[in-house]
C-alpha atoms as a PDB file:
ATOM      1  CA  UNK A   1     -81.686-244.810 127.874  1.00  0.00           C
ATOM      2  CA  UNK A   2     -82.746-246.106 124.725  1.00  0.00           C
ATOM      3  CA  UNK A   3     -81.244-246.482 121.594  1.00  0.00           C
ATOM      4  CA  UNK A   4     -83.023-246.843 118.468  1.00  0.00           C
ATOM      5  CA  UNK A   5     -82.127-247.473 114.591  1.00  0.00           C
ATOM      6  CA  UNK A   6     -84.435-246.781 111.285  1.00  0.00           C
ATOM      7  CA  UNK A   7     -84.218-248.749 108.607  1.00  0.00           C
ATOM      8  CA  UNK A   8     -85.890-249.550 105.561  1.00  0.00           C
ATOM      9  CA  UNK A   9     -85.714-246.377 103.477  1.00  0.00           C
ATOM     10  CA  UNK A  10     -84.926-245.728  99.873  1.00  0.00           C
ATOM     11  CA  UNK A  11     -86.731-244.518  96.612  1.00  0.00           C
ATOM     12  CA  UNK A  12     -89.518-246.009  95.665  1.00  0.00           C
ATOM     13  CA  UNK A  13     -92.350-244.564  92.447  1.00  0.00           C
ATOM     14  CA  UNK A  14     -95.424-243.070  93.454  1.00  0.00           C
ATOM     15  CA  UNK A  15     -98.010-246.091  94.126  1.00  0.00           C
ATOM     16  CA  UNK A  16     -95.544-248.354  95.828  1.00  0.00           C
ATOM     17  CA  UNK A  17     -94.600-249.400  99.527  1.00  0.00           C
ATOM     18  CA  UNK A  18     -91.947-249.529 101.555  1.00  0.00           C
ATOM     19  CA  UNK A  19     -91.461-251.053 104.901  1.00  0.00           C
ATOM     20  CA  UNK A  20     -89.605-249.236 107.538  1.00  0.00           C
ATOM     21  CA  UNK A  21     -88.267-250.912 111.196  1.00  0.00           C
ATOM     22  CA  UNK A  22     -87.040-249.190 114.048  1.00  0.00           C
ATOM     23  CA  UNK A  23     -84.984-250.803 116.313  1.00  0.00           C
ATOM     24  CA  UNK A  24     -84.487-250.361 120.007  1.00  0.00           C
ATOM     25  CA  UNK A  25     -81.721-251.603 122.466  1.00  0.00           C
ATOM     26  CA  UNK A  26     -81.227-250.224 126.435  1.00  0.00           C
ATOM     27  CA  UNK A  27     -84.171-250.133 128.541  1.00  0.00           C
ATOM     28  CA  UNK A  28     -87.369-252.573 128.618  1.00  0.00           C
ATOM     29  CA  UNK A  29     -88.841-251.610 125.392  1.00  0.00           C
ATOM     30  CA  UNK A  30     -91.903-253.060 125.681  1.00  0.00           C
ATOM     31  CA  UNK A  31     -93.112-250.478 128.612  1.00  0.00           C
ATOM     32  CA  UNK A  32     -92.554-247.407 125.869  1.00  0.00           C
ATOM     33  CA  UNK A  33     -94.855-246.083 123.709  1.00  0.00           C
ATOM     34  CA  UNK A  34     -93.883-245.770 120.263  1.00  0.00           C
ATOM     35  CA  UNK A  35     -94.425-242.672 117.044  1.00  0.00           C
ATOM     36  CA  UNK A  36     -93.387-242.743 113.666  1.00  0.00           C
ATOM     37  CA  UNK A  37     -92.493-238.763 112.734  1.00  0.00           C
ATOM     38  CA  UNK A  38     -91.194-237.203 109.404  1.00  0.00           C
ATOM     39  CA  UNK A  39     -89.540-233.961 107.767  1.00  0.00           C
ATOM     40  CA  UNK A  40     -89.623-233.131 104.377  1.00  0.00           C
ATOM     41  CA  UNK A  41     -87.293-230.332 103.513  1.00  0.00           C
ATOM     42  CA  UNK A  42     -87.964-227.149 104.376  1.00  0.00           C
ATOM     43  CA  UNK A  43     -91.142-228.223 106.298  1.00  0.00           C
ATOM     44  CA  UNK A  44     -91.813-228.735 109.901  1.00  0.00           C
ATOM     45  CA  UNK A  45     -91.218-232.325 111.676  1.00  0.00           C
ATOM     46  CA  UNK A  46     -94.833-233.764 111.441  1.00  0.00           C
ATOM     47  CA  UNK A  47     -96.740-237.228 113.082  1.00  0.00           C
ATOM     48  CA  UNK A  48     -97.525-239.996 110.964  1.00  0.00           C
ATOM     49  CA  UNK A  49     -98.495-242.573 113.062  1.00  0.00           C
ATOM     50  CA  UNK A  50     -98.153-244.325 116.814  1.00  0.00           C
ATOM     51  CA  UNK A  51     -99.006-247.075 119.089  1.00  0.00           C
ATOM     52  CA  UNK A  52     -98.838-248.072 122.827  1.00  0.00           C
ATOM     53  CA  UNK A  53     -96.668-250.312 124.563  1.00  0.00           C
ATOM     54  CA  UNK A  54     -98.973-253.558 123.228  1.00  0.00           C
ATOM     55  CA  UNK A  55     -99.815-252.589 120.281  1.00  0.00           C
ATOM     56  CA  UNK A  56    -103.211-252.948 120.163  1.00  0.00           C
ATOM     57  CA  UNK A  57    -104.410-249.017 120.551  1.00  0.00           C
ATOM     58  CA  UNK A  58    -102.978-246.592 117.468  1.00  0.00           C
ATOM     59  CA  UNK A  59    -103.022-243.254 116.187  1.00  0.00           C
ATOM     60  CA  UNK A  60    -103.032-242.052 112.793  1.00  0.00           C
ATOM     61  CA  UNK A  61    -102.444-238.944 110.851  1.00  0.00           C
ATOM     62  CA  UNK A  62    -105.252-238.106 108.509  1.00  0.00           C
ATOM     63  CA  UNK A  63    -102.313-238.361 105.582  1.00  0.00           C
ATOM     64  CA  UNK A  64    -101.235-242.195 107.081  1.00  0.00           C
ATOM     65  CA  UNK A  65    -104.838-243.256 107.208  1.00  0.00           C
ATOM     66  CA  UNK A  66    -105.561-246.347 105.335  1.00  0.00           C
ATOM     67  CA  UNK A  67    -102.509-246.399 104.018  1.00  0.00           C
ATOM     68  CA  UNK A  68    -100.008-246.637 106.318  1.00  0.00           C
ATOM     69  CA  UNK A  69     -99.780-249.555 108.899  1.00  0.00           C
ATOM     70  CA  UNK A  70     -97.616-249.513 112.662  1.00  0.00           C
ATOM     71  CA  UNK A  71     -96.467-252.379 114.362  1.00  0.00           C
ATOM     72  CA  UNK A  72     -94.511-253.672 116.635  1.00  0.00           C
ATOM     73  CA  UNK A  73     -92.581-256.927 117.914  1.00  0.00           C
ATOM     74  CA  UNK A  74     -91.895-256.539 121.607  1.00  0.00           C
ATOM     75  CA  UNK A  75     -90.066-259.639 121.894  1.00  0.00           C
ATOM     76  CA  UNK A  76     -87.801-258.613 119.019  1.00  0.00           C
ATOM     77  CA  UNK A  77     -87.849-254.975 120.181  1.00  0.00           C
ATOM     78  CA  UNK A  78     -88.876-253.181 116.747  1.00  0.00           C
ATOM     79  CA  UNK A  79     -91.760-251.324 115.403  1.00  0.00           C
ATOM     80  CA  UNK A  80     -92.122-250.932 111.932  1.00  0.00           C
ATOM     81  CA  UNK A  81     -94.247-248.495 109.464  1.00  0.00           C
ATOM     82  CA  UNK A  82     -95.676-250.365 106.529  1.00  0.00           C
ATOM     83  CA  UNK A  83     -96.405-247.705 104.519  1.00  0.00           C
ATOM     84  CA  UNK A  84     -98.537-248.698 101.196  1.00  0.00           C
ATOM     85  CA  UNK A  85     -99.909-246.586  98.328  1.00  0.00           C
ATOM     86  CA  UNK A  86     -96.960-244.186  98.214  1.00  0.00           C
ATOM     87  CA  UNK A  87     -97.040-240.383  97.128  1.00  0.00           C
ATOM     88  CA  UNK A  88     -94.684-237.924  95.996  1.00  0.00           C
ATOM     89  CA  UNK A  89     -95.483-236.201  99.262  1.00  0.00           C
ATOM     90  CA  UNK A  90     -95.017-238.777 101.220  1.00  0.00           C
ATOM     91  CA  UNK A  91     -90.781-238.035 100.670  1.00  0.00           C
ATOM     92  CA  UNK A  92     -89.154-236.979 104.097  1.00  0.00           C
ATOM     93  CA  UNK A  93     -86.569-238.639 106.298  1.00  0.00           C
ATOM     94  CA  UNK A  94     -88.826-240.484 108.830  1.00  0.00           C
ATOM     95  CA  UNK A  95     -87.814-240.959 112.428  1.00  0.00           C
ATOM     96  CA  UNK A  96     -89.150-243.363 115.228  1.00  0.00           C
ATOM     97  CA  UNK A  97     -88.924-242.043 118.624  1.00  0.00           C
ATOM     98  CA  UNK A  98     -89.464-243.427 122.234  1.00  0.00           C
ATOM     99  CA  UNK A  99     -91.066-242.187 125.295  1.00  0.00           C
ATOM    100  CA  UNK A 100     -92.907-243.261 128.163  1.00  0.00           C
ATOM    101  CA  UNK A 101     -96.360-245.249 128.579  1.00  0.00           C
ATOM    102  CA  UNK A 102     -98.428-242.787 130.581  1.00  0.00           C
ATOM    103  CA  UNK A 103    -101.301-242.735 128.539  1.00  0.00           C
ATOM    104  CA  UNK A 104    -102.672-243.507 124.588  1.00  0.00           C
ATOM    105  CA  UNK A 105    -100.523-243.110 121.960  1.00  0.00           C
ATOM    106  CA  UNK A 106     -99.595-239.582 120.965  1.00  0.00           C
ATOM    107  CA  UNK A 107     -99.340-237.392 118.052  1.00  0.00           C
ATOM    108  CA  UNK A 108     -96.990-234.484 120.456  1.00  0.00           C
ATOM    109  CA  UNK A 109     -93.657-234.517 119.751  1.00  0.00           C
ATOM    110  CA  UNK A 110     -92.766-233.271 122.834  1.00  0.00           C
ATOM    111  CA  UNK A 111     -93.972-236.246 125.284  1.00  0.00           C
ATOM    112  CA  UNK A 112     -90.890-238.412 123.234  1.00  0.00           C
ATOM    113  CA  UNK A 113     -87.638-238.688 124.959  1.00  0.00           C
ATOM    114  CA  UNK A 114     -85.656-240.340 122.540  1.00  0.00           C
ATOM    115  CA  UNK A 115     -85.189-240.707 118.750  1.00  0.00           C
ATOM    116  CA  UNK A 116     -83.455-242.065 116.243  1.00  0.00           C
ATOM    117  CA  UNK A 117     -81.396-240.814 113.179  1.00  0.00           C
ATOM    118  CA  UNK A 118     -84.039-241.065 110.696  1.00  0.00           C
ATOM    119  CA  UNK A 119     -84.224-242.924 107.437  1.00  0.00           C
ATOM    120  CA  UNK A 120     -84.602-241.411 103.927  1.00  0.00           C
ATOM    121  CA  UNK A 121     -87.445-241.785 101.720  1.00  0.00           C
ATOM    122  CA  UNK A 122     -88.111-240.829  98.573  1.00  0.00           C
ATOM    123  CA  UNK A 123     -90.971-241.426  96.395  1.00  0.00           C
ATOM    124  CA  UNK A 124     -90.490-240.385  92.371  1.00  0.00           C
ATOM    125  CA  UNK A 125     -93.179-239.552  90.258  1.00  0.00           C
END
């Protein structure tokens, strides 16, 4: 099992950033691979971004490119979503979710096992 808290949320105006961190506690984090999701209301749950269990290989939506940033801190067992350059469309509750290391990071919802509550953001005009 693993466990993991967003944080990091909250309104922000269009143009600004926000930094969000998702925490994990259980199992040896470090051998998951990590995605950043969101869901706007009424709208499907969509990708934003993901990396592998180092780090070093990412994935992008096209609406994340160059603008939003993933990391993560396996020794402190977070990831966070530095998300820069902020539009009204960008406001959703954003999740982080877990799941195993088989391969590259992934955009499918579906290959994640566990998630978190999600954290609110809103971006004003």
């Amino acid at each position: 099992q693993v466990q993991l808290v967003e944080s990091g949320g909250g309104l922000v105006q269009a143009g600004g950033s926000l930094r969000l961190s998702c925490a994990a506690s259980g199992r040896t984090f470090s051998s998951y691979r990590i995605g950043w999701f969101r869901q706007a209301p009424g709208k499907e749950r969509e990708f934003v971004a993901a990396n592998t269990w180092s780090g070093s290989n990412t994935l992008y939506a096209d609406s994340a490119k160059g603008r939003f940033t993933i990391s993560r801190d396996n020794a402190k067992n977070t990831v966070d979503l530095q998300m820069n350059s902020l539009k009204t469309e960008d406001t959703a509750v954003y999740y982080c979710a877990a799941g195993p290391n088989y391969s590259g990071p992934t955009a499918r919802a579906y290959e994640y096992d566990y998630w978190g509550q999600g954290t609110q953001v809103t971006v004003s005009s």
